[in-house]
Protein backbone atom coordinates (compact mmCIF):
# COMPACT_ATOMS: atom_id res chain seq x y z
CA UNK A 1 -55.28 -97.86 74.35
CA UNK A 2 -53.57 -94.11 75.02
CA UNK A 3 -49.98 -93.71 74.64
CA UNK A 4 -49.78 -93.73 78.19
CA UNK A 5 -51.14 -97.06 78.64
CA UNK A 6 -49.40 -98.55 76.59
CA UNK A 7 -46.11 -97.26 77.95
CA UNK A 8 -47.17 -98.56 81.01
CA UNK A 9 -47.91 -101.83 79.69
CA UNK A 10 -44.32 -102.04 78.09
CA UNK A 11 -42.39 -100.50 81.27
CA UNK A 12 -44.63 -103.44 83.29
CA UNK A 13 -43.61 -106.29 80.64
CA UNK A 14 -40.07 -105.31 81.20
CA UNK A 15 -39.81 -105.30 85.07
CA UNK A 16 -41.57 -108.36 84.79
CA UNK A 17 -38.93 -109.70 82.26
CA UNK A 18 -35.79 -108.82 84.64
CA UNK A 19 -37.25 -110.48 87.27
CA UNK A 20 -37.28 -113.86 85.39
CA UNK A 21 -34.43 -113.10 84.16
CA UNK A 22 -32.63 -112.81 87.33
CA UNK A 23 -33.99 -115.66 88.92
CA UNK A 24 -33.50 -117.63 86.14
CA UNK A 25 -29.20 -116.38 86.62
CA UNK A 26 -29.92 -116.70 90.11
CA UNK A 27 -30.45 -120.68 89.77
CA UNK A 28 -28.18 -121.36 86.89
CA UNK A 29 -25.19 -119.30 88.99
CA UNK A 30 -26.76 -120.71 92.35
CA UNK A 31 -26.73 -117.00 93.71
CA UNK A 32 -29.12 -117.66 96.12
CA UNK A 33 -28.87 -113.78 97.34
CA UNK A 34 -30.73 -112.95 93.56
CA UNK A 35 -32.78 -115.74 93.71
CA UNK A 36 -34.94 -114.12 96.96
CA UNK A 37 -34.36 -110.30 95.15
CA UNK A 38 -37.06 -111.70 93.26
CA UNK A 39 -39.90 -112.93 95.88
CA UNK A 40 -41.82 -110.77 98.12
CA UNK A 41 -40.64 -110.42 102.19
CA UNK A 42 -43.42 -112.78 102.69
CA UNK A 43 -43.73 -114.64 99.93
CA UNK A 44 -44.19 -118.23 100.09
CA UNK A 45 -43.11 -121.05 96.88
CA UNK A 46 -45.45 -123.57 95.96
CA UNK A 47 -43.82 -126.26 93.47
CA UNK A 48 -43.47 -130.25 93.60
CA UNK A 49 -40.71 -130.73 95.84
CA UNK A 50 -40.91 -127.63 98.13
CA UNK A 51 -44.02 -125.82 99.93
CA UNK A 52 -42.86 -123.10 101.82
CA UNK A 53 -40.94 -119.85 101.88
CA UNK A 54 -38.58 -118.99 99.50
CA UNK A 55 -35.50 -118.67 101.77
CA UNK A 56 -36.08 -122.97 102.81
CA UNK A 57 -36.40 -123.18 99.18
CA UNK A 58 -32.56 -121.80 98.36
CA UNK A 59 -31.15 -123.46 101.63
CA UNK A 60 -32.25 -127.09 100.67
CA UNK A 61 -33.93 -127.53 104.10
CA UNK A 62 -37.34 -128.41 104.44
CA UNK A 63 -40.26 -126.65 105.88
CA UNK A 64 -41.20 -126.85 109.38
């Protein structure tokens, strides 16, 4: 692996390591505004008690 790569591969672990990081804040602080920051616009969330997009998921409401 070049220098390059694996520069790449560190920059990539980070920005992947902020994002957790920030939803993880997101929850704890209930900032639901950094909580979506984190999902794609069209994103949908897949988990036991919720199966739709992420914006349902921070409002409590259900999926249509």
């Amino acid at each position: 692996m070049s220098d390059t790569e694996r520069l790449a591969r560190l920059e990539d672990e980070a920005a992947i390591r902020f994002v957790l990081n920030r939803y993880a804040h997101g929850i704890d602080a209930r900032d639901w505004e950094a909580v979506l920051a984190c999902y794609h616009e069209d994103a949908l969330d897949h988990r036991s008690r919720h199966d739709g997009t992420p914006a349902e998921f921070v409002s409590g409401e259900p999926p249509p």
